[in-house]
PDB file of N, CA and C in Angstrom:
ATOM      1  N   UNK A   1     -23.140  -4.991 -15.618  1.00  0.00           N
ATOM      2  CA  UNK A   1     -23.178  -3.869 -16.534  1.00  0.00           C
ATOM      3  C   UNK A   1     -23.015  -2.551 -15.766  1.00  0.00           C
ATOM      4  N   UNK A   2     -23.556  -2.201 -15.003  1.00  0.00           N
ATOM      5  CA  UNK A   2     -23.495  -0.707 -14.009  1.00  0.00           C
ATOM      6  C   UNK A   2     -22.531  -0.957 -13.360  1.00  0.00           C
ATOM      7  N   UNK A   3     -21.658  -2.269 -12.900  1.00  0.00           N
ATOM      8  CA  UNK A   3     -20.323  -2.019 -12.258  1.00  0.00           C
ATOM      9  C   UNK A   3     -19.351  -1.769 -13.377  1.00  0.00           C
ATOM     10  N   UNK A   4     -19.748  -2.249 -14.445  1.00  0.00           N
ATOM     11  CA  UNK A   4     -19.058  -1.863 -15.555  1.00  0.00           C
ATOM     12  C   UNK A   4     -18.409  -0.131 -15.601  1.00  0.00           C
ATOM     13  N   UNK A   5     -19.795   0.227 -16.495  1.00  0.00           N
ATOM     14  CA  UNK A   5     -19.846   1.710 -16.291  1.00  0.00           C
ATOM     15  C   UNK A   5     -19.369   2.509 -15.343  1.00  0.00           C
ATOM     16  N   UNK A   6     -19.277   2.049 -14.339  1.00  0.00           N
ATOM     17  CA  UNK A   6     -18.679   2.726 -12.769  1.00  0.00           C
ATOM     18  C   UNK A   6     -17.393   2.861 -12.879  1.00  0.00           C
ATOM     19  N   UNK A   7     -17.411   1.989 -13.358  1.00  0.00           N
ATOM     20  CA  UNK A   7     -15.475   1.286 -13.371  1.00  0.00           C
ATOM     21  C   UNK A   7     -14.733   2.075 -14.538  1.00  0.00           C
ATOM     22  N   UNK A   8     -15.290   2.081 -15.742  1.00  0.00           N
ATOM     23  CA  UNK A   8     -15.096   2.943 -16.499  1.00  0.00           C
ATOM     24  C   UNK A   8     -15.217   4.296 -15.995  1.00  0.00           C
ATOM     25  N   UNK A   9     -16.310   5.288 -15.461  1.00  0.00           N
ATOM     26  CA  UNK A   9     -16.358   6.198 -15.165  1.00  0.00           C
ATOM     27  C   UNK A   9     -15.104   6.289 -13.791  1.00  0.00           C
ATOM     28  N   UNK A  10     -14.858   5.846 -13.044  1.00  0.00           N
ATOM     29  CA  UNK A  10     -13.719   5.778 -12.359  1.00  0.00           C
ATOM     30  C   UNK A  10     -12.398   6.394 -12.226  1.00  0.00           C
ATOM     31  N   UNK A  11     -12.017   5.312 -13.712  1.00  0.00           N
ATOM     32  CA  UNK A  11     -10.986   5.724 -14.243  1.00  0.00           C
ATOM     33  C   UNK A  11     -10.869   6.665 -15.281  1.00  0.00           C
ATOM     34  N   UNK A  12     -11.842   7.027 -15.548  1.00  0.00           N
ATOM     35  CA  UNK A  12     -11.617   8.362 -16.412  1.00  0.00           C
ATOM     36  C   UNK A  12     -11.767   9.800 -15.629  1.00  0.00           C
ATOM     37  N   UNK A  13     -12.086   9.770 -14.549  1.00  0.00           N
ATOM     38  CA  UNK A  13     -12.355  10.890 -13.205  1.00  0.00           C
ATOM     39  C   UNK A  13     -10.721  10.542 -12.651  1.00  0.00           C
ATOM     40  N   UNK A  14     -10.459   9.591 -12.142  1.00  0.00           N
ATOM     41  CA  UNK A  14      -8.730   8.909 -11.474  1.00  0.00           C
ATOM     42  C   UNK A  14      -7.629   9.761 -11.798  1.00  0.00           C
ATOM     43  N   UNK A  15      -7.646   9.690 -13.209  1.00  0.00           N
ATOM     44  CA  UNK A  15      -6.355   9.755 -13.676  1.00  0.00           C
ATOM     45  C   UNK A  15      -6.124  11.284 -14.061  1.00  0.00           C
ATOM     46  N   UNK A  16      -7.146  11.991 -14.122  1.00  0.00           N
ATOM     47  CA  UNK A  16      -6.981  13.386 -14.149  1.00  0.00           C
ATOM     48  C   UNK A  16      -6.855  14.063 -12.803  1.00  0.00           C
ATOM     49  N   UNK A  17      -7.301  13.610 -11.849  1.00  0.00           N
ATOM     50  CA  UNK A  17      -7.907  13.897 -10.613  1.00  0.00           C
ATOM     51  C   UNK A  17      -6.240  13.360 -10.405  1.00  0.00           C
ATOM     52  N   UNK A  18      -5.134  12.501 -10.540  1.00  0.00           N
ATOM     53  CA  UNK A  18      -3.929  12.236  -9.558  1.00  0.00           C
ATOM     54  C   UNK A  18      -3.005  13.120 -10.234  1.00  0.00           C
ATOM     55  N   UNK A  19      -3.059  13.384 -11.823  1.00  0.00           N
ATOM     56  CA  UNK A  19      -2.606  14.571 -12.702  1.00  0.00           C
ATOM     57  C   UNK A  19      -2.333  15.567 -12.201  1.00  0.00           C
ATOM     58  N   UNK A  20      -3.393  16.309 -11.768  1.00  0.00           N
ATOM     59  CA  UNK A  20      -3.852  17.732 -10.810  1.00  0.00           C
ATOM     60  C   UNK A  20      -3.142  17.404  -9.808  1.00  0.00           C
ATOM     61  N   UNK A  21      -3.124  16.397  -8.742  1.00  0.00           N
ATOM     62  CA  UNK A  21      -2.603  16.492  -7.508  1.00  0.00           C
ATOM     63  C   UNK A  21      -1.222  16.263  -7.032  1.00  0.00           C
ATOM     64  N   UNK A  22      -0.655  15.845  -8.960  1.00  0.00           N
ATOM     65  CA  UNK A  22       0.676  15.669  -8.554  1.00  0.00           C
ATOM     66  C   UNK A  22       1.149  17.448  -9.373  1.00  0.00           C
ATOM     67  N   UNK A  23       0.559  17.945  -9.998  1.00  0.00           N
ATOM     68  CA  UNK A  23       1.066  18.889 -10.237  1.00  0.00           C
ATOM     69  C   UNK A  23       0.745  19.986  -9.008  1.00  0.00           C
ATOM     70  N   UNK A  24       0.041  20.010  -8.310  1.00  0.00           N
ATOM     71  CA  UNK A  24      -0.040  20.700  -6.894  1.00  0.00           C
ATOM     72  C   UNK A  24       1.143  20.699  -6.222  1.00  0.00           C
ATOM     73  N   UNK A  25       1.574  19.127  -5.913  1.00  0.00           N
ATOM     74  CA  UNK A  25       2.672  18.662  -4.976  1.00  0.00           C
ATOM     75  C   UNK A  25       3.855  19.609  -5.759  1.00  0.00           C
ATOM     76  N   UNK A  26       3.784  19.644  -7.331  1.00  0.00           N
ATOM     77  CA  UNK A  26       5.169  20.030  -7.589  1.00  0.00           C
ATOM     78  C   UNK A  26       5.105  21.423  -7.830  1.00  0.00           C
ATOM     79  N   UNK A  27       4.030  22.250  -7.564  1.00  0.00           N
ATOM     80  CA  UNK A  27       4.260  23.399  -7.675  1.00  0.00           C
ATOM     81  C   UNK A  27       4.516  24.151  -6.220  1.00  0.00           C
ATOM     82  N   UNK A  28       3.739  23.308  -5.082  1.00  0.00           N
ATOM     83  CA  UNK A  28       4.767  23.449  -3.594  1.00  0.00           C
ATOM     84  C   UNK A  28       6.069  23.136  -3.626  1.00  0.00           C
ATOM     85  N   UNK A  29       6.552  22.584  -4.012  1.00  0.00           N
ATOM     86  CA  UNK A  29       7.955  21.830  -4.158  1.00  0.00           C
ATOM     87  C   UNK A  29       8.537  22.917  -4.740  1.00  0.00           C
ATOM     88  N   UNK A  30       8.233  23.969  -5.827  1.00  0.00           N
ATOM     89  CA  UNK A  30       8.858  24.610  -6.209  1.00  0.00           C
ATOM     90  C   UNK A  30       9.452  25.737  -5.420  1.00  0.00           C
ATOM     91  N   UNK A  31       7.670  25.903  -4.988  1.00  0.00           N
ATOM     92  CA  UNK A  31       7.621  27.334  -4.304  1.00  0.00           C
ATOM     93  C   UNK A  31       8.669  26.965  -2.834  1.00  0.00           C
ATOM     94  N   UNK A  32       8.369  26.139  -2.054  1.00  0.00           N
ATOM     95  CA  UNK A  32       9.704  25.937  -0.930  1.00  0.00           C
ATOM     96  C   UNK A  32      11.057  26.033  -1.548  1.00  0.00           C
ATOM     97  N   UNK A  33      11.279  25.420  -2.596  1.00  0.00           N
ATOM     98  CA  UNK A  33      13.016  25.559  -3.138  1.00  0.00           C
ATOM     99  C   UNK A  33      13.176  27.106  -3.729  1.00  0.00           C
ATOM    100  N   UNK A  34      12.014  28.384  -3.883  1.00  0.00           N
ATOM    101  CA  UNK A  34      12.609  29.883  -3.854  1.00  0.00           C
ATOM    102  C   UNK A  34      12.244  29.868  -2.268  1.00  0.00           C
ATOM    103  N   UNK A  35      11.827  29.343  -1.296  1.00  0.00           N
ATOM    104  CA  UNK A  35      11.547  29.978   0.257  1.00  0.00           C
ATOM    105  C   UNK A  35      10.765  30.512   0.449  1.00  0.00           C
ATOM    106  N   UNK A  36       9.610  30.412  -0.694  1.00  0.00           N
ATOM    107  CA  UNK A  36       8.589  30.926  -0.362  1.00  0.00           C
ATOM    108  C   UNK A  36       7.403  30.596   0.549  1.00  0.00           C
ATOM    109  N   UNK A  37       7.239  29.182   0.753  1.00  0.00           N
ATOM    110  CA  UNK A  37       6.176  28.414   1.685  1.00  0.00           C
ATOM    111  C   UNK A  37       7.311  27.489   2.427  1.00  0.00           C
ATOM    112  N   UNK A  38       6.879  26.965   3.862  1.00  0.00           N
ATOM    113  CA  UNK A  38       7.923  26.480   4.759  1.00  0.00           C
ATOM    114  C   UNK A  38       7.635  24.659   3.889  1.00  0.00           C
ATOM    115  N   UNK A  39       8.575  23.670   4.683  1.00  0.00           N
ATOM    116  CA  UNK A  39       8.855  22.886   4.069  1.00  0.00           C
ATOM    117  C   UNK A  39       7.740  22.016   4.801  1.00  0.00           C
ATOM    118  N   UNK A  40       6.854  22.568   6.135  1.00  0.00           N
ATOM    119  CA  UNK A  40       6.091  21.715   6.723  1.00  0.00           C
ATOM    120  C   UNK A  40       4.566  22.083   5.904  1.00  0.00           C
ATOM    121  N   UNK A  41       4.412  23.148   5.262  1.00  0.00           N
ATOM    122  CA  UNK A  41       2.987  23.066   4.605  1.00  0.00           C
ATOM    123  C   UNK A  41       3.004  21.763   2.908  1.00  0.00           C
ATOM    124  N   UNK A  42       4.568  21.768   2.610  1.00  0.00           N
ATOM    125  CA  UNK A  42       4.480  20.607   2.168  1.00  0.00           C
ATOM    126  C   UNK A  42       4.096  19.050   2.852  1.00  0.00           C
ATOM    127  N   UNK A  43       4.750  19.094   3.588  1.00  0.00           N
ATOM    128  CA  UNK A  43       4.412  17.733   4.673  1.00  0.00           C
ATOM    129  C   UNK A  43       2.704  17.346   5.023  1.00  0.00           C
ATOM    130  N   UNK A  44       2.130  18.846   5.127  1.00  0.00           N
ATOM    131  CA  UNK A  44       0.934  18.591   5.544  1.00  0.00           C
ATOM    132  C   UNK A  44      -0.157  18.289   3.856  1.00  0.00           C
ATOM    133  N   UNK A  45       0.069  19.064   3.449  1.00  0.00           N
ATOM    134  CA  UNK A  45      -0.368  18.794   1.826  1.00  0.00           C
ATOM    135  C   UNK A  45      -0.064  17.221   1.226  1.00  0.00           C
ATOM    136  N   UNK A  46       1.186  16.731   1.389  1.00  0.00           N
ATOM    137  CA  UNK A  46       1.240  15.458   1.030  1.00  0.00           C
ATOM    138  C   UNK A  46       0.579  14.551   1.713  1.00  0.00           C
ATOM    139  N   UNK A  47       0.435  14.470   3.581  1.00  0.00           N
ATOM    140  CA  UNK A  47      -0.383  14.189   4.367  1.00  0.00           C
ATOM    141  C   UNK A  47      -2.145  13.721   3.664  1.00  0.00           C
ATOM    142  N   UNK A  48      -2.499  15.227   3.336  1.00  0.00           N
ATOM    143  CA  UNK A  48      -3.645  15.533   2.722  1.00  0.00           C
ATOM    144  C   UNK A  48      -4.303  14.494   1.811  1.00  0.00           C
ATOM    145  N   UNK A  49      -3.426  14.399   0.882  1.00  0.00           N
ATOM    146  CA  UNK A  49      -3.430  14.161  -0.593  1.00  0.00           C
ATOM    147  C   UNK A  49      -3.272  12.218  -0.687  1.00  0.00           C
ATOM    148  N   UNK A  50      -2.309  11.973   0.688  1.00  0.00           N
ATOM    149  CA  UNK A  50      -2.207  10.834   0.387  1.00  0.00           C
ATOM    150  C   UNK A  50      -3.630   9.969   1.393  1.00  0.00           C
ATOM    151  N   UNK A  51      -3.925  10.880   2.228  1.00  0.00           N
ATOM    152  CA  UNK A  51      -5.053  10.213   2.856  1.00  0.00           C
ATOM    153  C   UNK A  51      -6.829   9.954   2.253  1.00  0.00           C
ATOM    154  N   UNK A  52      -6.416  11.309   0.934  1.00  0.00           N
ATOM    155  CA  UNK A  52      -7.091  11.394  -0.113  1.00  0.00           C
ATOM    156  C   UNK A  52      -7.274  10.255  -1.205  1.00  0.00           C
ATOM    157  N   UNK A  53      -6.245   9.656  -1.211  1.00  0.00           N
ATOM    158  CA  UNK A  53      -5.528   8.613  -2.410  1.00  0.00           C
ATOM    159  C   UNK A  53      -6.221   7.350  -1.979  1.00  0.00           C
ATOM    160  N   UNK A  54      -5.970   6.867  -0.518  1.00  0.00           N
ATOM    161  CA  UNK A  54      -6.466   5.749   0.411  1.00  0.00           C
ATOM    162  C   UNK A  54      -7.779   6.032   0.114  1.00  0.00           C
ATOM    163  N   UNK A  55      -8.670   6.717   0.362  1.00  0.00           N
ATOM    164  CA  UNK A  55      -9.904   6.681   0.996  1.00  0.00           C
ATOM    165  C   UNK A  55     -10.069   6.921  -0.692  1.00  0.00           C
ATOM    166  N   UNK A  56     -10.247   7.137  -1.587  1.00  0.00           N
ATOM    167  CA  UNK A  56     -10.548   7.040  -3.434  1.00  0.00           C
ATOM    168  C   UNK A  56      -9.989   5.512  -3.555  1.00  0.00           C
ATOM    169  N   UNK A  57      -9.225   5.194  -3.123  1.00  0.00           N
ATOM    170  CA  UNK A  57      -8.905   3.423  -3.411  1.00  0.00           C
ATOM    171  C   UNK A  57      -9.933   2.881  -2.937  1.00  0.00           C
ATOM    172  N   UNK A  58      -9.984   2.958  -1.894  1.00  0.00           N
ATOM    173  CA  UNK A  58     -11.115   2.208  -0.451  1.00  0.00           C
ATOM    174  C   UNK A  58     -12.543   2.470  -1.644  1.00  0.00           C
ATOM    175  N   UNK A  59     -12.922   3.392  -2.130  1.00  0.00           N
ATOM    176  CA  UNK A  59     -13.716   3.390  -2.639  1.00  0.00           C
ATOM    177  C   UNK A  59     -13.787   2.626  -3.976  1.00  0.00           C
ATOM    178  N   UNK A  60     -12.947   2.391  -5.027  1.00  0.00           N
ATOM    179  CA  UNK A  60     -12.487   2.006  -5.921  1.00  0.00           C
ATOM    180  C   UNK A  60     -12.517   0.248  -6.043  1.00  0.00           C
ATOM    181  N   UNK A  61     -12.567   0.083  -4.694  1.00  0.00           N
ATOM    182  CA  UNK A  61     -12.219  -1.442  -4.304  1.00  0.00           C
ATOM    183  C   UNK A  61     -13.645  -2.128  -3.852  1.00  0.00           C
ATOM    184  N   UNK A  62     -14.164  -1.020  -3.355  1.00  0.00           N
ATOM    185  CA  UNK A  62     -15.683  -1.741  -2.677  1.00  0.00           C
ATOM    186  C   UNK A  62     -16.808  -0.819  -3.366  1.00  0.00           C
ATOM    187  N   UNK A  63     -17.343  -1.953  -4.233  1.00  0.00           N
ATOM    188  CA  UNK A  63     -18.839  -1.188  -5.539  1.00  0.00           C
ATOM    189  C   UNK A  63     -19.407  -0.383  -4.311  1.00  0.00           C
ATOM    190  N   UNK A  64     -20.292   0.303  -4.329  1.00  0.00           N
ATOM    191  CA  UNK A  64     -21.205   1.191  -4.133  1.00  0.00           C
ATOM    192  C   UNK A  64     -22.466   0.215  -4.162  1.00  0.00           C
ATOM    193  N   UNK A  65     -22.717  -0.695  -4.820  1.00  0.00           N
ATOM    194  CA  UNK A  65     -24.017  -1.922  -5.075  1.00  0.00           C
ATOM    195  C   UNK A  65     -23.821  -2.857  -4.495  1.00  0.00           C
ATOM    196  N   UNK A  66     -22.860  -3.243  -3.835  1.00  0.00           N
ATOM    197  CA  UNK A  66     -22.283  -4.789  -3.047  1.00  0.00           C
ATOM    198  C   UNK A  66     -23.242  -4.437  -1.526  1.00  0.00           C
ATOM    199  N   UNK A  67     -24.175  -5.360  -1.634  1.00  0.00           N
ATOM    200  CA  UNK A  67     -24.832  -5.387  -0.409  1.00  0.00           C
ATOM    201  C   UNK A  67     -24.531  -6.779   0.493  1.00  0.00           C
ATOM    202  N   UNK A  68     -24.429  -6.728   1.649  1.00  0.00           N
ATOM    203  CA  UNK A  68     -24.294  -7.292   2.661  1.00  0.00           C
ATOM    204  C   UNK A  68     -25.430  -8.208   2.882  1.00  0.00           C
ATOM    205  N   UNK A  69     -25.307  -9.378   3.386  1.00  0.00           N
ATOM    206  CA  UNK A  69     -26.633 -10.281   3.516  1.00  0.00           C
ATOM    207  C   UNK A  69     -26.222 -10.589   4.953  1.00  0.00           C
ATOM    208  N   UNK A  70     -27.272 -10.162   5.611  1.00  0.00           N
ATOM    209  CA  UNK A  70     -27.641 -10.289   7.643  1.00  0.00           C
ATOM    210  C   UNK A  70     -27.805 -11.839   7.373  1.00  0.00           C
ATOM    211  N   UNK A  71     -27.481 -12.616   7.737  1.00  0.00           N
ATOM    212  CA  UNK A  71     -28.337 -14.278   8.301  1.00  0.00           C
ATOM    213  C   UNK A  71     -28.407 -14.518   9.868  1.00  0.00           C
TER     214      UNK A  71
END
């Protein structure tokens, strides 16, 4: 039941949260195609964002309640 809820709460935080970050990416994207920001603060932003993405999966994948048993 609480992995339930988690899981639900998850994906309702997820999908707004990759929304936002793809509209970030495309409003750099814009701003480099007038020359306004260089093409490497994109590089580093996508960098950012995708190491962001991994480590929200990584989390996504392993409950927060999954405990380990020492023997």
């Amino acid at each position: 039941m609480r992995d339930e809820k988690a899981g639900i709460y998850n994906r309702k935080l997820t999908l707004p949260l990759l929304i936002f970050l793809g509209l970030v990416i495309i409003a750099m994207a814009v701003l480099i195609y007038f020359g306004k920001v260089s093409g490497d603060a994109l590089l580093f932003l996508v960098g950012i964002i995708v190491g962001y993405i991994m480590n929200m999966i990584q989390g996504l994948l392993n409950s927060p309640w999954e405990t380990e048993t020492e023997e």
